[in-house]
C-alpha atoms as a PDB file:
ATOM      1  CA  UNK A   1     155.586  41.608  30.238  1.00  0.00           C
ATOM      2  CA  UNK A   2     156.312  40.212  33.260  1.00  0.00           C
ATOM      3  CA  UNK A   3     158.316  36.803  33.927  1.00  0.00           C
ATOM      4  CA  UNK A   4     157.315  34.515  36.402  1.00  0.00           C
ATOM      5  CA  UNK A   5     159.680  33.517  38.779  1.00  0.00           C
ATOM      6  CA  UNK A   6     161.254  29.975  38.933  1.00  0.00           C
ATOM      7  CA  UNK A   7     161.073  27.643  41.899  1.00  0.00           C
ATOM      8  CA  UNK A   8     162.040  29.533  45.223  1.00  0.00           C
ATOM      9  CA  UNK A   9     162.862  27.426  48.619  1.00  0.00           C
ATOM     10  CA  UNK A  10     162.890  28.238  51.975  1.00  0.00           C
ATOM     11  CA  UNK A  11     164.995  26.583  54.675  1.00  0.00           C
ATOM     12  CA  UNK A  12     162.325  23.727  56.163  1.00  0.00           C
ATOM     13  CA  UNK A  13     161.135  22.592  53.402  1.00  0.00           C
ATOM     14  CA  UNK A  14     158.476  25.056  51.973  1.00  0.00           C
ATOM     15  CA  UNK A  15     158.828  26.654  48.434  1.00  0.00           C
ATOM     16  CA  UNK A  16     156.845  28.615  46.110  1.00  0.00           C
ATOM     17  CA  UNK A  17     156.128  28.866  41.912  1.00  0.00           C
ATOM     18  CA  UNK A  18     154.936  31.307  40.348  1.00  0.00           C
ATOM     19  CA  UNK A  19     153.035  30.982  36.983  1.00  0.00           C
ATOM     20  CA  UNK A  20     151.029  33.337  35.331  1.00  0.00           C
ATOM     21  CA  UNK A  21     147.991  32.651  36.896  1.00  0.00           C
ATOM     22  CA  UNK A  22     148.615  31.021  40.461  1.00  0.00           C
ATOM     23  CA  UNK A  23     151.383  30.665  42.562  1.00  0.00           C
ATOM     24  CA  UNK A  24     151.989  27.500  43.873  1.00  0.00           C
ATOM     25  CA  UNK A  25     153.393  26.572  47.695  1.00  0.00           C
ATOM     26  CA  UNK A  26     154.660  23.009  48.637  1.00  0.00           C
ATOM     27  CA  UNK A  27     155.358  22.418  51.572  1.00  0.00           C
ATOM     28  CA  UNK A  28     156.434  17.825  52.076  1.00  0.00           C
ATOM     29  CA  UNK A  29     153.234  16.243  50.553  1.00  0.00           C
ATOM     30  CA  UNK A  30     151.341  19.124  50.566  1.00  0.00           C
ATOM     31  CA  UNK A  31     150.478  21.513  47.843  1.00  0.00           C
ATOM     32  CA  UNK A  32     148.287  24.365  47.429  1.00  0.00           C
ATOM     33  CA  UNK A  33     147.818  27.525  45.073  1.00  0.00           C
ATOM     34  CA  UNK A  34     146.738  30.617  45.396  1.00  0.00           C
ATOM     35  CA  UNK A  35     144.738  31.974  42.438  1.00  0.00           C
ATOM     36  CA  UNK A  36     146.117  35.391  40.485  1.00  0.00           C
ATOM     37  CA  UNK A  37     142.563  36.948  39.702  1.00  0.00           C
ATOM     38  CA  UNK A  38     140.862  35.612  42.964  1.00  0.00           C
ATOM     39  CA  UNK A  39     143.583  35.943  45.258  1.00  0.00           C
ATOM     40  CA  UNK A  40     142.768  33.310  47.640  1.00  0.00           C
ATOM     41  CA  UNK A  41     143.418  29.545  48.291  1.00  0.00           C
ATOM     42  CA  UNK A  42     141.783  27.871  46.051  1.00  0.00           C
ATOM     43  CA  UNK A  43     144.127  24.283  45.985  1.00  0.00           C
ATOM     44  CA  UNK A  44     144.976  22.749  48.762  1.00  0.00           C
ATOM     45  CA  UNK A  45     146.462  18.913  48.816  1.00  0.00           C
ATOM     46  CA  UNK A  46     148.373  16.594  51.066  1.00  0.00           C
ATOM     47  CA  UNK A  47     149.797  13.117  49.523  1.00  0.00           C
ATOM     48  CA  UNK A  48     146.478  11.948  46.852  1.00  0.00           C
ATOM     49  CA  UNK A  49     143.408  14.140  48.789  1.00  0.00           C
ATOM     50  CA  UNK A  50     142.240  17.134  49.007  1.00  0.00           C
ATOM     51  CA  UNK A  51     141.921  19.126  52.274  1.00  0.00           C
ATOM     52  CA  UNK A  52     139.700  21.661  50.375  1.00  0.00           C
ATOM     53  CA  UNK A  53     136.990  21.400  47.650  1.00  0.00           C
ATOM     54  CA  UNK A  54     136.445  24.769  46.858  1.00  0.00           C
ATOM     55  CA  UNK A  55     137.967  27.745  46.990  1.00  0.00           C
ATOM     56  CA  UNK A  56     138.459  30.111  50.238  1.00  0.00           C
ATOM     57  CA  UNK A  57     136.196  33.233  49.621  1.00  0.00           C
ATOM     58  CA  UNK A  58     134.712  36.106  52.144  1.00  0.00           C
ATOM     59  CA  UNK A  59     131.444  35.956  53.007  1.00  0.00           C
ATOM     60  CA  UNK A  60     129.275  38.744  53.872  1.00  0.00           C
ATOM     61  CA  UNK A  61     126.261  36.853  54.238  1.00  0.00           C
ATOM     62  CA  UNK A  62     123.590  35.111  56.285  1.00  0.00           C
ATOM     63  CA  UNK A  63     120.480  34.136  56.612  1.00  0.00           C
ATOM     64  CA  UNK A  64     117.618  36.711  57.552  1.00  0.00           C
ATOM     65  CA  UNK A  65     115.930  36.546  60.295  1.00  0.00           C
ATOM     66  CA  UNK A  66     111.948  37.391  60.535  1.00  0.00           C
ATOM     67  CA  UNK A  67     113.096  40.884  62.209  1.00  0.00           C
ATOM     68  CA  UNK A  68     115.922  41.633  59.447  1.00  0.00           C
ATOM     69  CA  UNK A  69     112.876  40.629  56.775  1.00  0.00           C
ATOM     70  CA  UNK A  70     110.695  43.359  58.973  1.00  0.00           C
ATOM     71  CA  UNK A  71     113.358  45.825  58.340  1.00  0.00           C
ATOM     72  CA  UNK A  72     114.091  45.401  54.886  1.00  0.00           C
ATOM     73  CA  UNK A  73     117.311  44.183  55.353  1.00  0.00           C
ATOM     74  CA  UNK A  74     116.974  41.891  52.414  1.00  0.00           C
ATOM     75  CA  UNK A  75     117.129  44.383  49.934  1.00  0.00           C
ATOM     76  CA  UNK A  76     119.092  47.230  52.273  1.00  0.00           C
ATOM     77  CA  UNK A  77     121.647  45.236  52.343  1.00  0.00           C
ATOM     78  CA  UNK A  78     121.925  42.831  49.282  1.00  0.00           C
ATOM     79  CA  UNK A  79     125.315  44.718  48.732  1.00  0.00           C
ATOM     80  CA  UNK A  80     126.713  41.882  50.774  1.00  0.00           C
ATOM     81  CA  UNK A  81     125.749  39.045  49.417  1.00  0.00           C
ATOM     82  CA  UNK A  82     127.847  38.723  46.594  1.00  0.00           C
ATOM     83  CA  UNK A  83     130.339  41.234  47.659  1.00  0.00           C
ATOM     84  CA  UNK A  84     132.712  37.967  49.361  1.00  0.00           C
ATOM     85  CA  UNK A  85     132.759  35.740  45.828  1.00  0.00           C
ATOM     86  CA  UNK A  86     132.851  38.625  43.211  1.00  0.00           C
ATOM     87  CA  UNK A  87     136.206  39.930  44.953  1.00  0.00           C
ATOM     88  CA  UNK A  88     139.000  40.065  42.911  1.00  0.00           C
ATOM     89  CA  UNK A  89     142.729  40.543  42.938  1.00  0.00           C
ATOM     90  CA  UNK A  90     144.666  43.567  42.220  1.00  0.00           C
ATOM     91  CA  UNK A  91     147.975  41.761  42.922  1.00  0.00           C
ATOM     92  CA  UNK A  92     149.147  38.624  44.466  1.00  0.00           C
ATOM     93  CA  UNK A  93     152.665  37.855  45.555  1.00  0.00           C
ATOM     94  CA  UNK A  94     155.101  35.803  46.808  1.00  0.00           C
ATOM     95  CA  UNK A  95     158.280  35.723  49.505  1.00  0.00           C
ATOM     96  CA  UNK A  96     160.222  33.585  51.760  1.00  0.00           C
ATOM     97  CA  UNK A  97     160.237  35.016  55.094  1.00  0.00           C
ATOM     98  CA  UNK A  98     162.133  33.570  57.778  1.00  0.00           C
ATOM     99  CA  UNK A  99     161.750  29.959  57.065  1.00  0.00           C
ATOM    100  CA  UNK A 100     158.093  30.305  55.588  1.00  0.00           C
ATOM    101  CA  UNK A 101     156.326  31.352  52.466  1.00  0.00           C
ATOM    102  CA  UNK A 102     154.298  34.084  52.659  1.00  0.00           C
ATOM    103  CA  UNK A 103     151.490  34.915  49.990  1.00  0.00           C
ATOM    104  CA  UNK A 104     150.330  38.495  49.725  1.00  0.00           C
ATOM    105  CA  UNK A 105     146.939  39.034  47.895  1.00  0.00           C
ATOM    106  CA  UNK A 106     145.179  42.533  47.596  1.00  0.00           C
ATOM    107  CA  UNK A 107     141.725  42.451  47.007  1.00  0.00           C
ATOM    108  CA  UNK A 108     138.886  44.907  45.275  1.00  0.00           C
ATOM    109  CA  UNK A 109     135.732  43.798  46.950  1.00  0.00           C
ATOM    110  CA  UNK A 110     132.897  44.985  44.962  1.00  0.00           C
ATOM    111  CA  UNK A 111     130.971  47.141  47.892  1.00  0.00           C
ATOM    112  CA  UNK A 112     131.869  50.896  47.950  1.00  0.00           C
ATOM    113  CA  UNK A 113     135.272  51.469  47.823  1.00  0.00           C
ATOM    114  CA  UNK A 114     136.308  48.460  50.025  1.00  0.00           C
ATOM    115  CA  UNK A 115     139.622  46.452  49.924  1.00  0.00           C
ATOM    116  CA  UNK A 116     141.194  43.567  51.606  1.00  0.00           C
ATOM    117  CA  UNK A 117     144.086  42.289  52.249  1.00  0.00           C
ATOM    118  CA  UNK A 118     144.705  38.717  52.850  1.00  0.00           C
ATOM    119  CA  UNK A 119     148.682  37.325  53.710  1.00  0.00           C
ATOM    120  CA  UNK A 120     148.595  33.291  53.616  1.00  0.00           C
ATOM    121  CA  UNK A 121     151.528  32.308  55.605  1.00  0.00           C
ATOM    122  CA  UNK A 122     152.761  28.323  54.636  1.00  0.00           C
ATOM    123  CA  UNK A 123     154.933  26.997  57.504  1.00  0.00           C
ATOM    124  CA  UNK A 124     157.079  23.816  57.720  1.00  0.00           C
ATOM    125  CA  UNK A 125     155.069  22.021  59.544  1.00  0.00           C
ATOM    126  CA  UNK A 126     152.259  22.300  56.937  1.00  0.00           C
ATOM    127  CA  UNK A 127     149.748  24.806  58.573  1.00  0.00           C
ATOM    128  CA  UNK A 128     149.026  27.358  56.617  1.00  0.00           C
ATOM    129  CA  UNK A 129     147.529  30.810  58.617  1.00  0.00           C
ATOM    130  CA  UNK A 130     145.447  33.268  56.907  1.00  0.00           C
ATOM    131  CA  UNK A 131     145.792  37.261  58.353  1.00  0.00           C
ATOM    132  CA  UNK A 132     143.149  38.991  56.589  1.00  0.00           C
ATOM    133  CA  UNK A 133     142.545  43.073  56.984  1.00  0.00           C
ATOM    134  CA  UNK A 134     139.671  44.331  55.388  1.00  0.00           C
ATOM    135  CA  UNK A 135     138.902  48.317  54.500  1.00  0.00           C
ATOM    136  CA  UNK A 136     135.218  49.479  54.523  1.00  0.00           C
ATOM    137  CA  UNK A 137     135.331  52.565  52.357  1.00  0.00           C
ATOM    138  CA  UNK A 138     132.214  54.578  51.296  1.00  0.00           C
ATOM    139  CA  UNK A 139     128.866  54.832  52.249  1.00  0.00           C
ATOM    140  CA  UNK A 140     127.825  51.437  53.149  1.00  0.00           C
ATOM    141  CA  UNK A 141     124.914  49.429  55.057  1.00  0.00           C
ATOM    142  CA  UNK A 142     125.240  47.553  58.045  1.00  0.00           C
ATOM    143  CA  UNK A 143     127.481  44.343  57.869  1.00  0.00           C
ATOM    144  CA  UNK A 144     125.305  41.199  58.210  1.00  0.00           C
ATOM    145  CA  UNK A 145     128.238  39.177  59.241  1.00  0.00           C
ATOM    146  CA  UNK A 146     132.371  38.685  58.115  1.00  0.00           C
ATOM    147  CA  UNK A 147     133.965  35.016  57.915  1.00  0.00           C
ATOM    148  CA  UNK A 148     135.185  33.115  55.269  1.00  0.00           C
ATOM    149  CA  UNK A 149     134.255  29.514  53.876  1.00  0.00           C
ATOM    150  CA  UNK A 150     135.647  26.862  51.527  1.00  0.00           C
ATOM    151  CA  UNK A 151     134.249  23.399  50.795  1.00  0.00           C
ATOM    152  CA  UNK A 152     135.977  20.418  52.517  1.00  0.00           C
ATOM    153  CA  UNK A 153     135.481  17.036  52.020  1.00  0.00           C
ATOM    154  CA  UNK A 154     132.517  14.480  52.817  1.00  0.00           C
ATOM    155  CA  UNK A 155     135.682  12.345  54.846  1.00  0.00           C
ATOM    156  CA  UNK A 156     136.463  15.133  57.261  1.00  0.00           C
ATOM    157  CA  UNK A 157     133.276  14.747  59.138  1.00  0.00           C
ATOM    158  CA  UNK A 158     135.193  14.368  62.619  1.00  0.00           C
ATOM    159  CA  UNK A 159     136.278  17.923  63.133  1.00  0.00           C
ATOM    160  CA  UNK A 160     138.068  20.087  66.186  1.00  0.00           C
ATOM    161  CA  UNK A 161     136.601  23.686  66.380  1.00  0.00           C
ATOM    162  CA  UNK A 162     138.751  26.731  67.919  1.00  0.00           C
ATOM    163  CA  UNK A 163     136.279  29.188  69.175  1.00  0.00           C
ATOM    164  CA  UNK A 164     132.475  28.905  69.368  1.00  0.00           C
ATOM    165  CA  UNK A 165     131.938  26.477  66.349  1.00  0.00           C
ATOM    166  CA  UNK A 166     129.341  25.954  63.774  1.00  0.00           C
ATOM    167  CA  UNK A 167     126.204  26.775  66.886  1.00  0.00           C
ATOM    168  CA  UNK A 168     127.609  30.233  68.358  1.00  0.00           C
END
């Protein structure tokens, strides 16, 4: 059986715990954890709020069209649609790298053969980045669409978007 590991700091400020089901990342006032069978951020905290309300997940899915109903897509594809929350973890780890923590999940994503992985990097100034690479393996349909989403809460209404935003 394996141990988990005791409290491990990095120079700036960030450390990691590891328990047997999450590991755990402070960083000041903020705190988040990844989960052990999901593999992704499903915490995250700074002083008394949240800055999440649900979990990270993939998502696979979007809304059909009229043509994608004409094509069948709705059932050609329905591989997707649950594919992004039934992924689970295969392993999840933990090391300080150069100042930051670094979280390492694989992933099983329940569509062919397909895996992910997903490296949450927690820096000292409290942003956290998320470098996902996924791996399409066996005979698949068409991809509706790849993102992720979490809930956030009602009080971040005012928000910046990098990139296109919620119309592209």
């Amino acid at each position: 059986t394996r141990q988990p590991a005791g409290t491990v700091a990095a120079d700036g400020g960030c450390e990691f715990t590891e328990t047997a089901d999450a590991i755990e990342v402070r960083v000041g006032d903020r705190t988040a954890t990844i989960g052990k069978q999901s593999g992704m951020l499903e915490t995250w905290q700074a002083g008394q709020g949240p800055i999440i309300t649900g979990p990270f997940r993939f998502d696979f899915w979007r809304p059909m069209t009229n043509n994608d109903e004409g094509a069948g897509y709705q059932r050609s594809l329905r591989v997707w649609r649950d594919a992004g929350p039934a992924a689970r973890a295969e392993s999840v780890t933990a090391a300080v790298v150069d100042g930051r923590v670094e979280v390492r999940s694989d992933l099983r994503i329940p569509a062919g053969q397909t895996t992910a992985t997903v490296v949450w990097t927690f820096h000292p100034s409290g942003q956290i980045t998320v470098s996902p690479a996924i791996r399409f393996r066996g005979n698949l349909p068409i991809l509706p669409r790849i993102g992720m989403r979490c809930g956030i809460p009602e009080e971040l209404a005012a928000c910046r978007w990098f990139g296109k935003g919620p119309g592209e």
